[in-house]
C-alpha atoms as a PDB file:
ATOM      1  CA  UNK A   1       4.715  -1.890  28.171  1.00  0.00           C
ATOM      2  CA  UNK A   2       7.661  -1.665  25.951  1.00  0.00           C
ATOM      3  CA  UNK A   3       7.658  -3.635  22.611  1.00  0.00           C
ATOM      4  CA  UNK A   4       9.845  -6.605  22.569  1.00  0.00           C
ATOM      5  CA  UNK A   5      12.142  -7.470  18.918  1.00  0.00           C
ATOM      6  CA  UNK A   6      11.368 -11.541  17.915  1.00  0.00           C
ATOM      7  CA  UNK A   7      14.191 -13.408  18.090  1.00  0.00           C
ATOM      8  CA  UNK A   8      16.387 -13.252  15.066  1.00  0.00           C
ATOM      9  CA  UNK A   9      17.571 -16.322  12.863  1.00  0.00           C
ATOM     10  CA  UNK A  10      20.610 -16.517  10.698  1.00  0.00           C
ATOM     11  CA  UNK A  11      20.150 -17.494   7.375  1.00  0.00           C
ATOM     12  CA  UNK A  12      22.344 -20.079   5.841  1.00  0.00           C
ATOM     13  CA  UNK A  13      24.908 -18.423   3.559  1.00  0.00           C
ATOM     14  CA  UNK A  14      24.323 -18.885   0.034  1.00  0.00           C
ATOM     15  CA  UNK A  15      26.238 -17.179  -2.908  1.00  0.00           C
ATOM     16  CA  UNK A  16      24.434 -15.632  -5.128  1.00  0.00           C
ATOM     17  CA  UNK A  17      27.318 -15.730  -7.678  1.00  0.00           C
ATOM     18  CA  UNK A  18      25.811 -14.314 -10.592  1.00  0.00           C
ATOM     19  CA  UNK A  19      23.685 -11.818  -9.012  1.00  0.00           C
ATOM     20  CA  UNK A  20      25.095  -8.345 -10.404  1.00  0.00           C
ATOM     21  CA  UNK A  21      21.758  -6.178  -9.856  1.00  0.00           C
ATOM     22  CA  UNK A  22      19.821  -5.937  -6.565  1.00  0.00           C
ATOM     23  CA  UNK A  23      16.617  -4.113  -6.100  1.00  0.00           C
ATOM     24  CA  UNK A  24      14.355  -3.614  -2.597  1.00  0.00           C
ATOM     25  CA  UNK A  25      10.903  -1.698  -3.602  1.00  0.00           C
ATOM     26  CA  UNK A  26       9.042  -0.196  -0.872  1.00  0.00           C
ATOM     27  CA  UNK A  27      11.852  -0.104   1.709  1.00  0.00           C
ATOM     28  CA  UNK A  28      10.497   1.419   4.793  1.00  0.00           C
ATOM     29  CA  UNK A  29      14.496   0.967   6.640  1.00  0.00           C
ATOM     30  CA  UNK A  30      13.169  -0.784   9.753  1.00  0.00           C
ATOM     31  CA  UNK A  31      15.595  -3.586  10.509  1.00  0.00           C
ATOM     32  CA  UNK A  32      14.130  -6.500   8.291  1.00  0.00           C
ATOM     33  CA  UNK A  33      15.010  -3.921   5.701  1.00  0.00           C
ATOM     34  CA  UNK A  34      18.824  -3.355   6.784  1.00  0.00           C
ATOM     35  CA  UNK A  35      18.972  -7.359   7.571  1.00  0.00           C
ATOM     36  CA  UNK A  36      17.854  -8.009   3.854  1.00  0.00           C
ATOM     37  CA  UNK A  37      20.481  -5.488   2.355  1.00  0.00           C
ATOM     38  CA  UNK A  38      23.436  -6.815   4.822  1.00  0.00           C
ATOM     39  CA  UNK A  39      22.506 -10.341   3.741  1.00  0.00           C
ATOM     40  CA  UNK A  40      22.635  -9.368  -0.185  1.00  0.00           C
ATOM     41  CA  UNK A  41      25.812  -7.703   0.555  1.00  0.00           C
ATOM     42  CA  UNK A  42      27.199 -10.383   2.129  1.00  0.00           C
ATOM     43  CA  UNK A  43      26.481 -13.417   0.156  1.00  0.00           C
ATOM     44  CA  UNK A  44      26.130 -11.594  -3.520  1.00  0.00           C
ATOM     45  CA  UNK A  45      29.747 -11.703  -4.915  1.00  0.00           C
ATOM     46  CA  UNK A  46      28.842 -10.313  -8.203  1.00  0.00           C
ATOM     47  CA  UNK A  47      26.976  -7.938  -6.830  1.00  0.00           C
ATOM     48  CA  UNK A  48      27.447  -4.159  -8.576  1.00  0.00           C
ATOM     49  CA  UNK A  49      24.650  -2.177  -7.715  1.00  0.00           C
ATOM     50  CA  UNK A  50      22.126  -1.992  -5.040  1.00  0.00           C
ATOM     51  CA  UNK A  51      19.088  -0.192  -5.502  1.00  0.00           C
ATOM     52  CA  UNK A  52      17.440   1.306  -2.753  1.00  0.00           C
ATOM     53  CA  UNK A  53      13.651   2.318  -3.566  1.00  0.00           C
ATOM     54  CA  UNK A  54      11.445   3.510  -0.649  1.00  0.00           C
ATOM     55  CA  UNK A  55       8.392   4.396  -3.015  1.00  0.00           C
ATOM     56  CA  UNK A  56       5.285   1.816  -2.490  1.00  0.00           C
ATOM     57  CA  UNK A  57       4.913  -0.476  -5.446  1.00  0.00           C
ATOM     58  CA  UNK A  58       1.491  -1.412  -4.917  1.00  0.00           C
ATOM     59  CA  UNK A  59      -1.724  -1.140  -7.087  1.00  0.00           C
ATOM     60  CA  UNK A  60      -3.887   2.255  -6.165  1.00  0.00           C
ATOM     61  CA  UNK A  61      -6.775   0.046  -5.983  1.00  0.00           C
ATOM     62  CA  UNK A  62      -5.114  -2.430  -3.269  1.00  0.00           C
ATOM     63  CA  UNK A  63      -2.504   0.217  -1.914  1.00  0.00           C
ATOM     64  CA  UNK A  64      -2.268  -1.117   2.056  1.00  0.00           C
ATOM     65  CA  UNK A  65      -0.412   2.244   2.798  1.00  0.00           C
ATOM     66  CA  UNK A  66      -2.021   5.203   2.037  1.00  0.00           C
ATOM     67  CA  UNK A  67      -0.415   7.152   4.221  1.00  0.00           C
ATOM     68  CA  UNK A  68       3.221   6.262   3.260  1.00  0.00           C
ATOM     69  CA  UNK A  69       3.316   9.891   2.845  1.00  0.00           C
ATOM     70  CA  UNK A  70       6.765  11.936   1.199  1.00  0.00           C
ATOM     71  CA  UNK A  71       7.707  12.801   4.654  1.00  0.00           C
ATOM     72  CA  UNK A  72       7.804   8.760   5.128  1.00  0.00           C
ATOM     73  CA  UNK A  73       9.511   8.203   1.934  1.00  0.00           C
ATOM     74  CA  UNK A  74      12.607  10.706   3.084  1.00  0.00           C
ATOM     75  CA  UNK A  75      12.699   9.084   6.538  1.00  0.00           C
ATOM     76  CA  UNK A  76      13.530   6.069   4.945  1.00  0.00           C
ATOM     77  CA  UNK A  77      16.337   7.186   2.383  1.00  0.00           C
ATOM     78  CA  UNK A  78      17.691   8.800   5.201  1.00  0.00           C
ATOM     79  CA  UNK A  79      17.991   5.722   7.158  1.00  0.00           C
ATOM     80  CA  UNK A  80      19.740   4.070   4.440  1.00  0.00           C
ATOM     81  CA  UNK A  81      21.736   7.039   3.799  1.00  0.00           C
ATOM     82  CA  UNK A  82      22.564   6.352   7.152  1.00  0.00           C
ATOM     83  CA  UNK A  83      22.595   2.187   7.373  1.00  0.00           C
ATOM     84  CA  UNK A  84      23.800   1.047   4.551  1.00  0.00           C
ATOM     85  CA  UNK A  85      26.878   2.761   3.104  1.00  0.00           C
ATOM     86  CA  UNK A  86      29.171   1.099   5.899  1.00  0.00           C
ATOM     87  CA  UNK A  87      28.345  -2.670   4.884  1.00  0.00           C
ATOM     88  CA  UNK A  88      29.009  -1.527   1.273  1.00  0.00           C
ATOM     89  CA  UNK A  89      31.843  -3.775  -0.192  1.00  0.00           C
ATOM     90  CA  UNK A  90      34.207  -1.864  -2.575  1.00  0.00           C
ATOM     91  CA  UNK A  91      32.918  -1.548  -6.099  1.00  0.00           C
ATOM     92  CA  UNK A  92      29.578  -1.852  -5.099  1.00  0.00           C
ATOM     93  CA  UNK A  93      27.366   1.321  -5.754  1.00  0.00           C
ATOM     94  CA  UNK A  94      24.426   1.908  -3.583  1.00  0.00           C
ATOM     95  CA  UNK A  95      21.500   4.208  -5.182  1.00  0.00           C
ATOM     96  CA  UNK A  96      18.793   5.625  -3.490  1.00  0.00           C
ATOM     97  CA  UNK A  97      15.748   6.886  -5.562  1.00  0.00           C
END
């Protein structure tokens, strides 16, 4: 049995009109991922960089994802390699670490 997606909600625009800096740590570029950039994108009007940073962020001692392994870690700068550059507005520079 195939995995069914949960229904998606739309969240109420809000301008983040001072926002010039975005950051998402431990992207893994499943959808929430992509939603969560598109959304910034969207409603950030300031907005001047994104930073794209697939490495996990958590403590060694509580680290939930051992095996986030390098191979991991390319998959998902190559999804937003992929993703992302196409919502980019102009001026807005996307960097992937």
């Amino acid at each position: 049995m195939g995995r069914r997606r949960k229904a998606t909600y739309s969240a109420a625009a809000h301008h983040h009109d001072h926002l010039n800096l975005f950051q998402i740590l431990g992207y893994y570029g499943g959808i929430g991922d992509v939603e969560l950039a598109a959304y910034m994108l969207q409603n950030a009007n300031a907005l001047e960089k994104i930073v794209i940073d697939p490495r996990t962020q958590l403590d060694k001692a509580i680290k939930a994802t051992k095996d986030f392994s390098e191979n991991n870690e390319e998959a998902a700068r190559s999804s937003a390699r992929l993703r992302l550059p196409p919502l980019l507005p102009q001026g807005v520079e996307l960097v992937i670490l």
